[in-house]
Protein backbone atom coordinates (compact mmCIF):
# COMPACT_ATOMS: atom_id res chain seq x y z
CA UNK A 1 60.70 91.71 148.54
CA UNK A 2 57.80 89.66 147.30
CA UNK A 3 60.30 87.15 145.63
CA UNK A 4 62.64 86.50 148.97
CA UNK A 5 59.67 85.84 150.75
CA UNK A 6 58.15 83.13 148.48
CA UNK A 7 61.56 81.49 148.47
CA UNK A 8 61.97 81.84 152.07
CA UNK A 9 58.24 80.38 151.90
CA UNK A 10 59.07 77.43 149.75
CA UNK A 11 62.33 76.32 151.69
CA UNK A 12 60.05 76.41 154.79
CA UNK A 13 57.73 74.30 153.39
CA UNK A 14 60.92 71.82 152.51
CA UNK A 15 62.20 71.98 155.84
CA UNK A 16 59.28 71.21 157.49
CA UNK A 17 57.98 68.14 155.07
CA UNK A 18 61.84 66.58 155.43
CA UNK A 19 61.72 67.29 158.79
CA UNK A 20 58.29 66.11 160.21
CA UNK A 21 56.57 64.29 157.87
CA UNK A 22 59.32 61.44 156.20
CA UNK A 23 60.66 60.74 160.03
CA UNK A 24 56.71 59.95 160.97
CA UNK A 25 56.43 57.83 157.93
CA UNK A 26 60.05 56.19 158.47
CA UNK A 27 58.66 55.56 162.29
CA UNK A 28 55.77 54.07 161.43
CA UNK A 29 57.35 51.96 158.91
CA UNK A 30 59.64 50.46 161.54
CA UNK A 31 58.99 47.27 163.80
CA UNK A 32 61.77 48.04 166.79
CA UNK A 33 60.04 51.51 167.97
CA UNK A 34 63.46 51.93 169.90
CA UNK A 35 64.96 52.72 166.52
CA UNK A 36 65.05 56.38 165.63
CA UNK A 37 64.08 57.95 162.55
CA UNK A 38 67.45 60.27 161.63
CA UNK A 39 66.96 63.68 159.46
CA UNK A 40 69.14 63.39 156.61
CA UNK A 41 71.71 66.33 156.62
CA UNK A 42 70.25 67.88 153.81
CA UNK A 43 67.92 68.96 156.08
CA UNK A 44 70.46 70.39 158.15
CA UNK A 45 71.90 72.12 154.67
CA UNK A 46 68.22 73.84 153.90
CA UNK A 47 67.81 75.07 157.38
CA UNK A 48 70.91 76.87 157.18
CA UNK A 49 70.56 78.34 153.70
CA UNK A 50 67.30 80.00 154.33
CA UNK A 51 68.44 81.48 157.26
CA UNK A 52 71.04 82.92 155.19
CA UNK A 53 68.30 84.16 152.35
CA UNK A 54 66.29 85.56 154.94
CA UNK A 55 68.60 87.49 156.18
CA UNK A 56 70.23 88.67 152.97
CA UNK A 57 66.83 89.57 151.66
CA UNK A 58 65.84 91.24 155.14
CA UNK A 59 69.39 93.69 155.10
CA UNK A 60 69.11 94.15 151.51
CA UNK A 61 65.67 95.47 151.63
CA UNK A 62 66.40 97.17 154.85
């Protein structure tokens, strides 16, 4: 159980730097603050897999 969770942990910790952290600095970076900063889909891609470990891990422990 210990292991899924520190993966789950780690991905989190992914998702959230590629999510919140690169767009700020990709803003900030930018002159025309009209412009966007766009998540790349491997964002997208990480989200989805550790919802899928999570819940692997949570029925196979359950």
């Amino acid at each position: 159980m210990l292991i899924w969770m520190h993966i789950v942990v780690i991905i989190m910790l992914f998702v959230i730097f590629y999510s919140i952290i690169i767009p700020i600095i990709e803003w900030s970076k930018m002159n025309n603050k009209n412009q966007k900063a766009k998540h790349p889909i491997g964002v997208y891609i990480i989200i989805i897999i550790s919802i899928i470990i999570y819940f692997i891990g949570f029925i196979w422990y359950n």
